[in-house]
Structures are given as structure tokens and as C-alpha cells.
PDB file of N, CA and C in Angstrom:
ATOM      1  N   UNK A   1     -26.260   9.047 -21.332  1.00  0.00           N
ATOM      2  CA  UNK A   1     -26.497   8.045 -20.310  1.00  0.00           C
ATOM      3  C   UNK A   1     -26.533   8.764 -18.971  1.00  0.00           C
ATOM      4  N   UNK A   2     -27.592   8.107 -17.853  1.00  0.00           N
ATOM      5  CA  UNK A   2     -27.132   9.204 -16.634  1.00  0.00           C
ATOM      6  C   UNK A   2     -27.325   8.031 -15.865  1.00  0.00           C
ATOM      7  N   UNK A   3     -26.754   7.873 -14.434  1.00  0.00           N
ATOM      8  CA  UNK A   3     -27.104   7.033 -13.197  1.00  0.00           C
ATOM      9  C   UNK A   3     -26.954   8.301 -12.087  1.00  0.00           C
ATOM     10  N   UNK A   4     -27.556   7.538 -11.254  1.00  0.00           N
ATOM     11  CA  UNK A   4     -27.989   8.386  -9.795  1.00  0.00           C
ATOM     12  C   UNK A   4     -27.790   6.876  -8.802  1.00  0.00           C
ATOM     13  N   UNK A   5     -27.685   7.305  -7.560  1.00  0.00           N
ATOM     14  CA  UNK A   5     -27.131   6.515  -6.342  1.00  0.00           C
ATOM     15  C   UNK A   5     -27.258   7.457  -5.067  1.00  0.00           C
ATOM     16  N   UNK A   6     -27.718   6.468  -4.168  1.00  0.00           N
ATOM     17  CA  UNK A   6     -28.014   7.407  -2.714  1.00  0.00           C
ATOM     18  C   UNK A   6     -27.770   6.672  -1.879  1.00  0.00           C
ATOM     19  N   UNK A   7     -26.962   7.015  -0.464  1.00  0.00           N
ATOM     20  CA  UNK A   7     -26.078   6.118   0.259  1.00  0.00           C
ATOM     21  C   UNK A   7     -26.951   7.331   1.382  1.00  0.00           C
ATOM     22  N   UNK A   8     -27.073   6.286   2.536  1.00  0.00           N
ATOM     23  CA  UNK A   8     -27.756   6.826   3.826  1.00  0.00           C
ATOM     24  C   UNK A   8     -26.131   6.804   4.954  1.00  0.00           C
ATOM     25  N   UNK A   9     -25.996   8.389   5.134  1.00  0.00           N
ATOM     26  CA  UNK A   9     -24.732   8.668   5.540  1.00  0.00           C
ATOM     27  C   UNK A   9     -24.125   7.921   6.988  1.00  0.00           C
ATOM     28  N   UNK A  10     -25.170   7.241   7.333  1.00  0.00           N
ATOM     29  CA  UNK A  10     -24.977   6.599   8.715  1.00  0.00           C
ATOM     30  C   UNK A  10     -24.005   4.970   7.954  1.00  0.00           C
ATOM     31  N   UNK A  11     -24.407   4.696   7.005  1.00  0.00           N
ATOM     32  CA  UNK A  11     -23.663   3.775   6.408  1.00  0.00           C
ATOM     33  C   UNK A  11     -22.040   4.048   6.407  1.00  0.00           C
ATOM     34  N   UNK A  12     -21.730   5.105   6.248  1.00  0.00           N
ATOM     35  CA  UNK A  12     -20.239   5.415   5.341  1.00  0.00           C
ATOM     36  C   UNK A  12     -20.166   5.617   6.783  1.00  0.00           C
ATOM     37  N   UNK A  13     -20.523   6.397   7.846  1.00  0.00           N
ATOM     38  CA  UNK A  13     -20.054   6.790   9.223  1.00  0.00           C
ATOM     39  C   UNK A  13     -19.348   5.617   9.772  1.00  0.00           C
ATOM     40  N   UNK A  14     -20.108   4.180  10.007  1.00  0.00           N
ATOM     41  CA  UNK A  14     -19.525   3.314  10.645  1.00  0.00           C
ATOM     42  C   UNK A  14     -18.605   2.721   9.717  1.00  0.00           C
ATOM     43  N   UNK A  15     -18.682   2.766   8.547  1.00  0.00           N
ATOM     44  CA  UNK A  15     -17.532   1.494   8.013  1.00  0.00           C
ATOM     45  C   UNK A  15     -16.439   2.667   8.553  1.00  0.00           C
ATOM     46  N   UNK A  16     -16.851   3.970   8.624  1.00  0.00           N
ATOM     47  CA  UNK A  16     -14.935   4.871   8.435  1.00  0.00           C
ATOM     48  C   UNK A  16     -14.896   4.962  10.293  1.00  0.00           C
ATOM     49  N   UNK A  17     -15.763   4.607  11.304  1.00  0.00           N
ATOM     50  CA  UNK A  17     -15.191   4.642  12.272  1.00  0.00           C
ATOM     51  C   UNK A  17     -14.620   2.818  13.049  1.00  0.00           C
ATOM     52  N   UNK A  18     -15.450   1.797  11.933  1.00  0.00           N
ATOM     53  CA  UNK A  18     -14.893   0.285  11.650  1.00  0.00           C
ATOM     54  C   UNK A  18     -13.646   0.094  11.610  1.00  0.00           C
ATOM     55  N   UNK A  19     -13.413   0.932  10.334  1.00  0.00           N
ATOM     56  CA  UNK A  19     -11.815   0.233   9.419  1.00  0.00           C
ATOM     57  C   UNK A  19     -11.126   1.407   9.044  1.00  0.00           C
ATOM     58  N   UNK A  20     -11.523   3.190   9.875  1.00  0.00           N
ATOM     59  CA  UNK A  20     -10.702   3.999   9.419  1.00  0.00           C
ATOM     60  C   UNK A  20     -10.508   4.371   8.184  1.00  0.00           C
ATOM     61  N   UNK A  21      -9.093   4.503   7.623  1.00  0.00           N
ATOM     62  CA  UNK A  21      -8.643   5.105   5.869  1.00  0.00           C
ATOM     63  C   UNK A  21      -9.080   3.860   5.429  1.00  0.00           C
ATOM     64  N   UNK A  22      -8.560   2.761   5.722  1.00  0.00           N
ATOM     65  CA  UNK A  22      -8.714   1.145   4.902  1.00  0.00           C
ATOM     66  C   UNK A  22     -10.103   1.479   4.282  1.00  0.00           C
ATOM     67  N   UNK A  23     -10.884   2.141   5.239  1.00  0.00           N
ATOM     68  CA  UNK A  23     -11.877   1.837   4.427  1.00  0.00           C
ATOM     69  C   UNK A  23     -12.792   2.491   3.159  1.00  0.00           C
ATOM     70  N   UNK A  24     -11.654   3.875   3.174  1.00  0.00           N
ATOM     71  CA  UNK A  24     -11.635   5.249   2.272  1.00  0.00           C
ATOM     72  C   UNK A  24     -10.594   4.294   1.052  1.00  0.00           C
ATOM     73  N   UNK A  25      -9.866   3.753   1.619  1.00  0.00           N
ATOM     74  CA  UNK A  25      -8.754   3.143   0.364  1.00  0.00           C
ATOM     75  C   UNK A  25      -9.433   2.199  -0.568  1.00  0.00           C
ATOM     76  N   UNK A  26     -10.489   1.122  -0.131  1.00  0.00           N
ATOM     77  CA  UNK A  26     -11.012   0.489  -1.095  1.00  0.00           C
ATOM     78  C   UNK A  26     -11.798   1.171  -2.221  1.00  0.00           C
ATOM     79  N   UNK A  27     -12.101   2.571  -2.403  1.00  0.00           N
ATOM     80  CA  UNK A  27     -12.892   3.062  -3.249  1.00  0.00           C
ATOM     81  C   UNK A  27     -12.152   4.619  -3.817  1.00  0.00           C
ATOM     82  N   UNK A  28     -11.441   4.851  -3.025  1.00  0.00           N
ATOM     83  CA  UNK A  28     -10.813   6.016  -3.015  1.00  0.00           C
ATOM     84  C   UNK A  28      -9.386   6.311  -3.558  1.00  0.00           C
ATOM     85  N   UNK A  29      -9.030   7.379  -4.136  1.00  0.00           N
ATOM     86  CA  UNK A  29      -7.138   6.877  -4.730  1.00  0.00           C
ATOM     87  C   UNK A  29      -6.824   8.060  -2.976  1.00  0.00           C
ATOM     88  N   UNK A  30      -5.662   7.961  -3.273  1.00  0.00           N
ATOM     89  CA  UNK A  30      -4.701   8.596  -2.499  1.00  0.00           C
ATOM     90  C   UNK A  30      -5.449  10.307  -2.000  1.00  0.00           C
ATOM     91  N   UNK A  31      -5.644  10.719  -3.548  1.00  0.00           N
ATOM     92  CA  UNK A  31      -5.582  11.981  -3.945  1.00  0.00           C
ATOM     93  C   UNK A  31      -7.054  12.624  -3.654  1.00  0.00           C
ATOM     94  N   UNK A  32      -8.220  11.572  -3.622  1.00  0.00           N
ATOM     95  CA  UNK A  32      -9.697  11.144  -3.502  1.00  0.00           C
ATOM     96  C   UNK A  32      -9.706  11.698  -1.795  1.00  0.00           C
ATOM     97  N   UNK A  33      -8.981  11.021  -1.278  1.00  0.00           N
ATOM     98  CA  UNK A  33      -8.904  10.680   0.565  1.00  0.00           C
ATOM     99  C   UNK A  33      -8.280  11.769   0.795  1.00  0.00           C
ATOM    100  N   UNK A  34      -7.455  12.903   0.449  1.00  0.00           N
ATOM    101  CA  UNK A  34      -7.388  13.913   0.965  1.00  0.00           C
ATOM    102  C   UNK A  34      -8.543  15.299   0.607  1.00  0.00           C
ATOM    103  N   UNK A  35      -9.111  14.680  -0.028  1.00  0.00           N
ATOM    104  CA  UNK A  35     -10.537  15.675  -0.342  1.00  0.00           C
ATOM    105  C   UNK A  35     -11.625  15.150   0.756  1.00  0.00           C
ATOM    106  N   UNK A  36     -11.341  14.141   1.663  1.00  0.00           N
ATOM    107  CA  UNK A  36     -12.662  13.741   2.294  1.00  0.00           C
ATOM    108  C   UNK A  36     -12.509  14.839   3.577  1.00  0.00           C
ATOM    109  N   UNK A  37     -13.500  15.306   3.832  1.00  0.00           N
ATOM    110  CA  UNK A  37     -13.511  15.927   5.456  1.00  0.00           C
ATOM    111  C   UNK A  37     -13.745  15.171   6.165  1.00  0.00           C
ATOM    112  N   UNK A  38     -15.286  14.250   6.056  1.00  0.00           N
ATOM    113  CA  UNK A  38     -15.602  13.971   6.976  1.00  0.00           C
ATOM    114  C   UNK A  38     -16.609  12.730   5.944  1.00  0.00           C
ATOM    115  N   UNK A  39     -17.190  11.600   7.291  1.00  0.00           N
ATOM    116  CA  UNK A  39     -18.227  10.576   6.283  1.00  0.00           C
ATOM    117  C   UNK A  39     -19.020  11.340   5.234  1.00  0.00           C
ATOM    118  N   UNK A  40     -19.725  12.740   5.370  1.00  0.00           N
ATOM    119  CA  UNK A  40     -20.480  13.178   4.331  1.00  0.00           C
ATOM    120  C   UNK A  40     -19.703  13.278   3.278  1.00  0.00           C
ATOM    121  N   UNK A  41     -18.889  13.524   3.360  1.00  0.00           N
ATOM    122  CA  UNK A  41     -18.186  13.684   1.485  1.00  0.00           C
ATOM    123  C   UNK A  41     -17.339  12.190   1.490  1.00  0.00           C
ATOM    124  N   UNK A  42     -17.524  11.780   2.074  1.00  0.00           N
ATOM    125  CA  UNK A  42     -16.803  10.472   1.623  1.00  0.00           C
ATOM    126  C   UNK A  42     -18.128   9.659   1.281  1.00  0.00           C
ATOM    127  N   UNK A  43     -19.387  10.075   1.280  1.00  0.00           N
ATOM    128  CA  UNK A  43     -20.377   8.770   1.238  1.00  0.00           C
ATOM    129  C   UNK A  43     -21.127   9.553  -0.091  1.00  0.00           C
ATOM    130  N   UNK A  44     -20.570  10.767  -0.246  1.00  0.00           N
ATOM    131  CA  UNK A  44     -21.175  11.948  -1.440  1.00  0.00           C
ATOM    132  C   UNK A  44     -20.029  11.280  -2.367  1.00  0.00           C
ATOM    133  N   UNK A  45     -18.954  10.796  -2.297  1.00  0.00           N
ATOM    134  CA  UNK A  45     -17.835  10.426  -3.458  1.00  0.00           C
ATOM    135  C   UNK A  45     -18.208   8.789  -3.835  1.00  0.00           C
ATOM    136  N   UNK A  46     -18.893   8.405  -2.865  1.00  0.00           N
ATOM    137  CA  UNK A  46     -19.489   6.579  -3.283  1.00  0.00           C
ATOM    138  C   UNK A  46     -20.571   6.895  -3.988  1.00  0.00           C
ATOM    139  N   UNK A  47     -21.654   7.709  -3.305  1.00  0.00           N
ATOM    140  CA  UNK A  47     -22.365   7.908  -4.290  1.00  0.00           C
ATOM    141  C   UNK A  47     -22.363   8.080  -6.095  1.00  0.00           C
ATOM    142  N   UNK A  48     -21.368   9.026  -6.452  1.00  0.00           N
ATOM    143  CA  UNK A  48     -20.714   9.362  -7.042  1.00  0.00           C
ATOM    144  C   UNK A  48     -20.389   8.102  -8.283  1.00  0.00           C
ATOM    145  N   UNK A  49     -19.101   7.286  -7.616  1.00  0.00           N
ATOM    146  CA  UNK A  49     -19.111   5.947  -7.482  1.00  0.00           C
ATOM    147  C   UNK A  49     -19.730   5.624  -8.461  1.00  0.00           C
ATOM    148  N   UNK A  50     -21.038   5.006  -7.507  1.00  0.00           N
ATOM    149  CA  UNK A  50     -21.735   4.065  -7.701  1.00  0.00           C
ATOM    150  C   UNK A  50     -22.694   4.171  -8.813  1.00  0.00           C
ATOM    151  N   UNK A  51     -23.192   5.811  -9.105  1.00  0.00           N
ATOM    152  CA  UNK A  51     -23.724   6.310 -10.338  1.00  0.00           C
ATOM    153  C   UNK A  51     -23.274   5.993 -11.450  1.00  0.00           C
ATOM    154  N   UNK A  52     -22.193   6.684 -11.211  1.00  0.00           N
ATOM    155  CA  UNK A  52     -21.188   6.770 -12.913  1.00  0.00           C
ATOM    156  C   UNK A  52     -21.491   5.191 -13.050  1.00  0.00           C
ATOM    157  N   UNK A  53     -21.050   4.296 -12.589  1.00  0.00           N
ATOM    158  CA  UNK A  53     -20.778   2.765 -12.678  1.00  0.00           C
ATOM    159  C   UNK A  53     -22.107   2.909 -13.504  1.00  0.00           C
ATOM    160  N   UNK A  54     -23.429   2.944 -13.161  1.00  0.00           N
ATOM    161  CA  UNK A  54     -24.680   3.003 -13.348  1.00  0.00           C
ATOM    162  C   UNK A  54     -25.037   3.297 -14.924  1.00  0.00           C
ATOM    163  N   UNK A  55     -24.456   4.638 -15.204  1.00  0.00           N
ATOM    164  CA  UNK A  55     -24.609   5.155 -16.081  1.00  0.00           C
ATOM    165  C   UNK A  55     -24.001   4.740 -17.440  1.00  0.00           C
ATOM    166  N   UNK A  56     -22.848   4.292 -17.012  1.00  0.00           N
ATOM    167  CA  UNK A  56     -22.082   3.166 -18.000  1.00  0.00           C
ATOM    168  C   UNK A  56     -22.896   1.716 -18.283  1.00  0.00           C
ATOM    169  N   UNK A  57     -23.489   1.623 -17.644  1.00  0.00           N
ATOM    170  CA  UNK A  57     -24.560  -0.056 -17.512  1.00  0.00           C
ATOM    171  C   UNK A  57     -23.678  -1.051 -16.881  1.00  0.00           C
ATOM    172  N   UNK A  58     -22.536  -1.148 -16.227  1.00  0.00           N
ATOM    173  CA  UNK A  58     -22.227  -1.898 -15.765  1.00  0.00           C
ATOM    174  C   UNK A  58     -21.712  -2.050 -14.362  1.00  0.00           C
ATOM    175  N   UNK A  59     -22.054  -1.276 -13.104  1.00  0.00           N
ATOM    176  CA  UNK A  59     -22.183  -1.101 -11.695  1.00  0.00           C
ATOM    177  C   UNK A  59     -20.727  -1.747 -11.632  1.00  0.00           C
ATOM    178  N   UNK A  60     -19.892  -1.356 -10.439  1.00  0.00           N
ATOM    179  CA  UNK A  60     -18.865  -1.633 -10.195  1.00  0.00           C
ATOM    180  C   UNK A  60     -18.711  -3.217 -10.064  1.00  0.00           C
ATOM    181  N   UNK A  61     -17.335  -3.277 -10.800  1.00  0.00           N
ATOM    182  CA  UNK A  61     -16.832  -4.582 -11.436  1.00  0.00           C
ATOM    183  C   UNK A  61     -15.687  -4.670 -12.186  1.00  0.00           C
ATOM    184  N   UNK A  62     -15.681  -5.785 -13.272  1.00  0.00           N
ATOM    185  CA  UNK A  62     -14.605  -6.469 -13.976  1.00  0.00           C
ATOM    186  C   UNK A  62     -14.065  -4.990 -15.156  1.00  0.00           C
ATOM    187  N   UNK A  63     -15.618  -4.498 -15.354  1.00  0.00           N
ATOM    188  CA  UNK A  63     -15.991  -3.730 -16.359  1.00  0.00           C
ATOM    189  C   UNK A  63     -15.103  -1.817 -16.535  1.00  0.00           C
ATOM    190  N   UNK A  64     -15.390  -1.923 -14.771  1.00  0.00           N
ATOM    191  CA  UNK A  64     -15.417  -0.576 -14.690  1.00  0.00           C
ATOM    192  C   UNK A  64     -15.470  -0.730 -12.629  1.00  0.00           C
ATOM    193  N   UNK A  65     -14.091  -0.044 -12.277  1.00  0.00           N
ATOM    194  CA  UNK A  65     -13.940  -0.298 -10.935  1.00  0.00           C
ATOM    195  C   UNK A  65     -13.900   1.054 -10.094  1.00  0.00           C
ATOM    196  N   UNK A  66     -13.325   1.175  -9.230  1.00  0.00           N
ATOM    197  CA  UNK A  66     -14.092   2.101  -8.088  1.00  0.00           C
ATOM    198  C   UNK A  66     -12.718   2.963  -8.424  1.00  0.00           C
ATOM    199  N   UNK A  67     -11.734   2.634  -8.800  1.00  0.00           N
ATOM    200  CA  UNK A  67     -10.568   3.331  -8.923  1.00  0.00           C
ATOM    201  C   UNK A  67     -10.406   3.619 -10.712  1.00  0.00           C
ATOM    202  N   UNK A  68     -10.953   3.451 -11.383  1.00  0.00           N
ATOM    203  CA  UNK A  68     -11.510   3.749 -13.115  1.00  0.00           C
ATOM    204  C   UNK A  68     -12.004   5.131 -12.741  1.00  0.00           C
ATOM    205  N   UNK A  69     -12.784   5.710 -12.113  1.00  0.00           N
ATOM    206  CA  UNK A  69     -13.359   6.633 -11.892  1.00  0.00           C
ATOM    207  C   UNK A  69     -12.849   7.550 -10.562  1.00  0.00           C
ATOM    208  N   UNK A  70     -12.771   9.016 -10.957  1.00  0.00           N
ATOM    209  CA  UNK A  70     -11.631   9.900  -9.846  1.00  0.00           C
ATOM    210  C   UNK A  70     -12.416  11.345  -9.992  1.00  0.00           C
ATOM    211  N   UNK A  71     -12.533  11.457  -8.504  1.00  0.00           N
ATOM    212  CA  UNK A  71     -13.177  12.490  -8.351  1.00  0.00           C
ATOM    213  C   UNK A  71     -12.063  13.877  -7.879  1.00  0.00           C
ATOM    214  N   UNK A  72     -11.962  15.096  -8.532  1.00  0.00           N
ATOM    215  CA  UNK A  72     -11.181  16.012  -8.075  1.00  0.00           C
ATOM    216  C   UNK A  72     -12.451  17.467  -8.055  1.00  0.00           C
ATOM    217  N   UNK A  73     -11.738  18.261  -7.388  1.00  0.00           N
ATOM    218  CA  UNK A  73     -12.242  19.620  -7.269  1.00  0.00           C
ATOM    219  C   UNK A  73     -12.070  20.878  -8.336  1.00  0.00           C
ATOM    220  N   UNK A  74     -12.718  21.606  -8.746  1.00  0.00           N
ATOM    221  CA  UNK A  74     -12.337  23.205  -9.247  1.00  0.00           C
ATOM    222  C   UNK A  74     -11.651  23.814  -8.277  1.00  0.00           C
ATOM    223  N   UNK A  75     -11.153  24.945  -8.393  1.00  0.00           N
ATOM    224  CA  UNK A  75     -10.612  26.248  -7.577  1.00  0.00           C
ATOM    225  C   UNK A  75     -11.644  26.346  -6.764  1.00  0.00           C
ATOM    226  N   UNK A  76     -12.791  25.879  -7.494  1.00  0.00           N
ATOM    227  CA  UNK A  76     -14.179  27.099  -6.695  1.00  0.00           C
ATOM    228  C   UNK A  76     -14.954  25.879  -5.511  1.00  0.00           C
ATOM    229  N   UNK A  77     -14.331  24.914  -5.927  1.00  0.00           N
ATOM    230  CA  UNK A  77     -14.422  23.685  -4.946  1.00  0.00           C
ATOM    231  C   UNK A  77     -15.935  22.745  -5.650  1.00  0.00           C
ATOM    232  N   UNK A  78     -16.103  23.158  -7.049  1.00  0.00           N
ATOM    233  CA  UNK A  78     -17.125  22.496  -7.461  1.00  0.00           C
ATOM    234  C   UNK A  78     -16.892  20.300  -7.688  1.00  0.00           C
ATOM    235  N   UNK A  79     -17.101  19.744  -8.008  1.00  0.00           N
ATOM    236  CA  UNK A  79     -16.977  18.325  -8.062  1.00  0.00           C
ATOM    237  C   UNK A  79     -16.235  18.212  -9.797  1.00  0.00           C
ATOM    238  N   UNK A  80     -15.540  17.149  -9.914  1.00  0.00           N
ATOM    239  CA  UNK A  80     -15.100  17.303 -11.196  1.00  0.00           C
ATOM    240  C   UNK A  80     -15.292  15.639 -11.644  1.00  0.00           C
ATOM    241  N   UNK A  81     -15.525  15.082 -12.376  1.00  0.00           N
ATOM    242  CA  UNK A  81     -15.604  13.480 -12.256  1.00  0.00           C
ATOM    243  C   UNK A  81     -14.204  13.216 -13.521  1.00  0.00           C
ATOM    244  N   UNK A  82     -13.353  12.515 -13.674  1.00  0.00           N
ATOM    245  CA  UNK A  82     -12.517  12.022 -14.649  1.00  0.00           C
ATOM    246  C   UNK A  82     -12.377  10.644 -14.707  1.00  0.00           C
ATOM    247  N   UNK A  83     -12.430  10.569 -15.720  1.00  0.00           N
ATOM    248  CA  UNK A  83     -12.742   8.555 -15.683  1.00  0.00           C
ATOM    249  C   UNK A  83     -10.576   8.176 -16.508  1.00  0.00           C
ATOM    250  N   UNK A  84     -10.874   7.004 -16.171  1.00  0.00           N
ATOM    251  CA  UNK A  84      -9.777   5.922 -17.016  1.00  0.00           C
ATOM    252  C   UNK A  84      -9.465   6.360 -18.037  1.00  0.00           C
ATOM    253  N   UNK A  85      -8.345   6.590 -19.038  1.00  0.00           N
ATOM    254  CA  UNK A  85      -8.298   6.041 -20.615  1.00  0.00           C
ATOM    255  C   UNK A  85      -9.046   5.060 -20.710  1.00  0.00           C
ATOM    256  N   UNK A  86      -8.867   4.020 -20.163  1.00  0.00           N
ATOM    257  CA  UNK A  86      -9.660   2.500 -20.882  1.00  0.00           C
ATOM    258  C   UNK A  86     -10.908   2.941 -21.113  1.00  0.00           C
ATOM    259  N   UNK A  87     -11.731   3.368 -19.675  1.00  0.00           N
ATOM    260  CA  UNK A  87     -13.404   3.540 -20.225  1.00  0.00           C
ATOM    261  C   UNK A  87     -13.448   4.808 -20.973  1.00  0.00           C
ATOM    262  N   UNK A  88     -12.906   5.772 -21.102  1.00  0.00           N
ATOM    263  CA  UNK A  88     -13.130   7.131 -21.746  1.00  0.00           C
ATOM    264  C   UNK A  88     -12.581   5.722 -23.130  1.00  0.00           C
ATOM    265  N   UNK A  89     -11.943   5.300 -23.152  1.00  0.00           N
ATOM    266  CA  UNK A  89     -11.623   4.163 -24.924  1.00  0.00           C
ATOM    267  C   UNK A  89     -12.744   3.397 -25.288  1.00  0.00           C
ATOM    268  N   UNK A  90     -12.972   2.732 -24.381  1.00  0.00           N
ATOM    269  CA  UNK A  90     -14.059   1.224 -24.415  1.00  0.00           C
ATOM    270  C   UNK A  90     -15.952   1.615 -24.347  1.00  0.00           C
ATOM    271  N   UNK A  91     -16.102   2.714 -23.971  1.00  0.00           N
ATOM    272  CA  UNK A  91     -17.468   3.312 -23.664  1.00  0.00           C
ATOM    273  C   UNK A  91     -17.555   4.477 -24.890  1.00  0.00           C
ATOM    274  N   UNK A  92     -16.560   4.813 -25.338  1.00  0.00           N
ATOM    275  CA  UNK A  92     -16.336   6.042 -26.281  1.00  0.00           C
ATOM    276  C   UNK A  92     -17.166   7.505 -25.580  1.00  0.00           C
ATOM    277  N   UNK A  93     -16.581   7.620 -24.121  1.00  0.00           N
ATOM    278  CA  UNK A  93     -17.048   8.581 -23.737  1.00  0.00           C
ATOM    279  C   UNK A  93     -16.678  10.011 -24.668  1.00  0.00           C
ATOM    280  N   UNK A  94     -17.117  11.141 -24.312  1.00  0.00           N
ATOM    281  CA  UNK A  94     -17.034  12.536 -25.039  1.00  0.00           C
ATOM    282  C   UNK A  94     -16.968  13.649 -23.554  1.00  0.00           C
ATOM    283  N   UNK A  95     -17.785  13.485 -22.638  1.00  0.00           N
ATOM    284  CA  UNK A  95     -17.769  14.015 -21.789  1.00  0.00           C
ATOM    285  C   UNK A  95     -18.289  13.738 -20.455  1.00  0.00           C
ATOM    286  N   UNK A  96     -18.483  13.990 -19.595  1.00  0.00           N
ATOM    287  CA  UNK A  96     -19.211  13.697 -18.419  1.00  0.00           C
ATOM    288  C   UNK A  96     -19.544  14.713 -17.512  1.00  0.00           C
ATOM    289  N   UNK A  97     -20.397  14.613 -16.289  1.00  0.00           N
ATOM    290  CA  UNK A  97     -20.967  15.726 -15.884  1.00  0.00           C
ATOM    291  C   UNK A  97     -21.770  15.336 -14.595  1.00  0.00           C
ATOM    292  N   UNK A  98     -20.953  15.937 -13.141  1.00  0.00           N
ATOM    293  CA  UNK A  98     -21.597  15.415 -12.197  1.00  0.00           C
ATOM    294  C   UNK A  98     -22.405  16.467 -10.999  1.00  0.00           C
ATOM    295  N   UNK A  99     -23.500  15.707 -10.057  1.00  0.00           N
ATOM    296  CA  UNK A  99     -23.890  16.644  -8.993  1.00  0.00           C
ATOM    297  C   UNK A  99     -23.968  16.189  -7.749  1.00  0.00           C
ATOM    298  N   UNK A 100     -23.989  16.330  -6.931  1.00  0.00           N
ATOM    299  CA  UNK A 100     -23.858  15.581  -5.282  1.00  0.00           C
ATOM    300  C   UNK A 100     -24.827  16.679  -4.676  1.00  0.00           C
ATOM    301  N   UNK A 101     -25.382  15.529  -3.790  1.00  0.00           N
ATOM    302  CA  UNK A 101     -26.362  16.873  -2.769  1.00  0.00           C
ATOM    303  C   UNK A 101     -26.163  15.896  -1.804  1.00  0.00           C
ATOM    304  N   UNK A 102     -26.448  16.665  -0.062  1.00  0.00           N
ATOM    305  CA  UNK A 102     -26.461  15.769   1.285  1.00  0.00           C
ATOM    306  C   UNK A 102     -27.773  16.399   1.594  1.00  0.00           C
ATOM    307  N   UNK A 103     -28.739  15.559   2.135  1.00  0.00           N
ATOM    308  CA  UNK A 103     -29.687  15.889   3.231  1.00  0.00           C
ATOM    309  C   UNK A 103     -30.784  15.288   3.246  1.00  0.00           C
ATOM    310  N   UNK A 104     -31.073  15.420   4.641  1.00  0.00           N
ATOM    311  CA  UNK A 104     -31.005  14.687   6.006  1.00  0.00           C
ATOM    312  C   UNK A 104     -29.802  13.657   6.331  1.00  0.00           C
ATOM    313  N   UNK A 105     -30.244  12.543   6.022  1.00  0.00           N
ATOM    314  CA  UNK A 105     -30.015  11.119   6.108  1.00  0.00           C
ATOM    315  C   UNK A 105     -28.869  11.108   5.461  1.00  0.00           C
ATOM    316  N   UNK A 106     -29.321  11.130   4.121  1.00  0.00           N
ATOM    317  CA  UNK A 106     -28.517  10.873   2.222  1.00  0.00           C
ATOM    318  C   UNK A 106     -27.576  11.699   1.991  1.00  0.00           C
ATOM    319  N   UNK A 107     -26.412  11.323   1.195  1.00  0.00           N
ATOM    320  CA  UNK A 107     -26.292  11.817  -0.029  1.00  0.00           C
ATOM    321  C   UNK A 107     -26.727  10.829  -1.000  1.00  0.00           C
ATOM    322  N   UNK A 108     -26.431  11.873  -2.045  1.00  0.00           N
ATOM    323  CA  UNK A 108     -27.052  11.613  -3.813  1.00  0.00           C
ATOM    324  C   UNK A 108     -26.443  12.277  -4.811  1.00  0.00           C
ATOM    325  N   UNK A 109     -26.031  11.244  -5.402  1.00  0.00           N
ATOM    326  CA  UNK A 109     -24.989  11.582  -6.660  1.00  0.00           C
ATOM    327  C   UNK A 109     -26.010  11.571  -7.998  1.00  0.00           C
ATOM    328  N   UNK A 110     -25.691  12.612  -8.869  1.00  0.00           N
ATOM    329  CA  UNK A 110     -26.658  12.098 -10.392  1.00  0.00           C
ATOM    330  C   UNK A 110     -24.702  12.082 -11.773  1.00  0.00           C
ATOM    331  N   UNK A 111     -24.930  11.295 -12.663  1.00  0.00           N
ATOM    332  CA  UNK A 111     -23.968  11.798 -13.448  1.00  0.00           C
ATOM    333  C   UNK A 111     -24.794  11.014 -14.790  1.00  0.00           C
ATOM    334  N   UNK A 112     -24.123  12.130 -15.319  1.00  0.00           N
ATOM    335  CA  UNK A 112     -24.498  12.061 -17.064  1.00  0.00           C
ATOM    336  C   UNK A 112     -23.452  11.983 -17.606  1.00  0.00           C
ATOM    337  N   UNK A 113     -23.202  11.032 -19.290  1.00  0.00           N
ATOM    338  CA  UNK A 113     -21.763  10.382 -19.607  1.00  0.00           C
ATOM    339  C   UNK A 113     -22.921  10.762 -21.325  1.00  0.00           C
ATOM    340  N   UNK A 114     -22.142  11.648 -22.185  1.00  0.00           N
ATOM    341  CA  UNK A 114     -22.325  11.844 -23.085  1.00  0.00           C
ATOM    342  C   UNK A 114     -20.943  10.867 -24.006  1.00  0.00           C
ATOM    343  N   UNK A 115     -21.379  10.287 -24.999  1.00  0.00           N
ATOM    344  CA  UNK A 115     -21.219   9.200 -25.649  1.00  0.00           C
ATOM    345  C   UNK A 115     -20.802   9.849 -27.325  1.00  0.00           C
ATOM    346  N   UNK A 116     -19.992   9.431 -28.160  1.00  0.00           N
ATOM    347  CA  UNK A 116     -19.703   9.558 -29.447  1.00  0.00           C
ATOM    348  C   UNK A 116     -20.588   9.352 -29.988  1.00  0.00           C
TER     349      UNK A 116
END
């Protein structure tokens, strides 16, 4: 399964100069928000987001929520995606596999969710 998602970075700029962390907290864990530098990687981690949701077939929801899905780093600072027990249970994931790019405007998330 793969989804892709592209967020125009001027978007994520104002909600985080709007509502600040509040507004890193609705999508973000604790651990998420100290990986953000700046709106570009915080609108590169919605992206992100909003893919995986994609790729599962069911876009953020009842199904599968913004905090089901957790983004951490390698040593080498590459992207790492780790989902829930529940959906790694309920989707019968096997693996997953993500990429983020910024530019101009965008970021753009792609992720692929290999399946039992």
C-alpha cells in the first residue's frame, strides 16, 4: 500500500505562529515536538501524517489517528515511521517505509505499508 500528501509550508507556518506548541500537540506526541526545528519539519511530519493515514485507506480518524502513527529519527538523522500495536494488529502490517522532501513551497511525504 503507499499514500503520499503535500502540505504548502506557509500553511503549518501560521497555524505554529496562531496557536504555538498547541498546535504541534494536536498531531504530534511529546517526543515528535522535540524533533521539530522549525514549520518545515513540522509540516514534513503532517505530511507524513497524512500519507500513512492514506496508505492504510482510511485518512485520519476513528480508524487510525494522528497519534497511532510516530515519527522518530536514526543516528544518521534519517526519518523512521512506527505505527500503534492496534494498527500494526488490525491492518496486519509487516513493515513500513518512509520519505519526506521540502521544496519551494511544499513538503511531501510518500510511505509504503507492506501487509501480511
Amino acid at each position: 500500500m503507499i499514500g503520499i500528501d503535500l502540505i504548502k509550508l506557509e500553511r503549518m507556518k501560521h497555524m505554529m505562529e496562531r496557536f504555538g506548541e498547541k498546535s504541534l500537540q494536536k498531531f504530534l506526541s511529546c517526543d515528535e515536538i522535540k524533533l521539530v526545528k522549525n514549520h518545515k519539519t513540522a509540516a514534513g511530519f503532517w505530511a507524513v501524517k497524512e500519507a500513512c493515514s492514506k496508505a492504510l485507506g482510511t485518512g485520519i480518524g476513528s480508524e487510525c489517528s494522528f497519534l497511532d502513527i510516530s515519527i522518530s529519527k536514526t543516528p544518521r538523522g534519517a526519518p523512521v515511521l512506527e505505527l500503534s500495536q492496534r494498527l500494526m494488529h488490525n491492518f496486519k502490517i509487516k513493515s513500513t517505509s518512509l520519505s519526506i522532501t521540502h521544496d519551494g513551497d511544499y513538503a511531501i511525504a510518500v510511505v509504503t505499508i507492506e501487509t501480511y
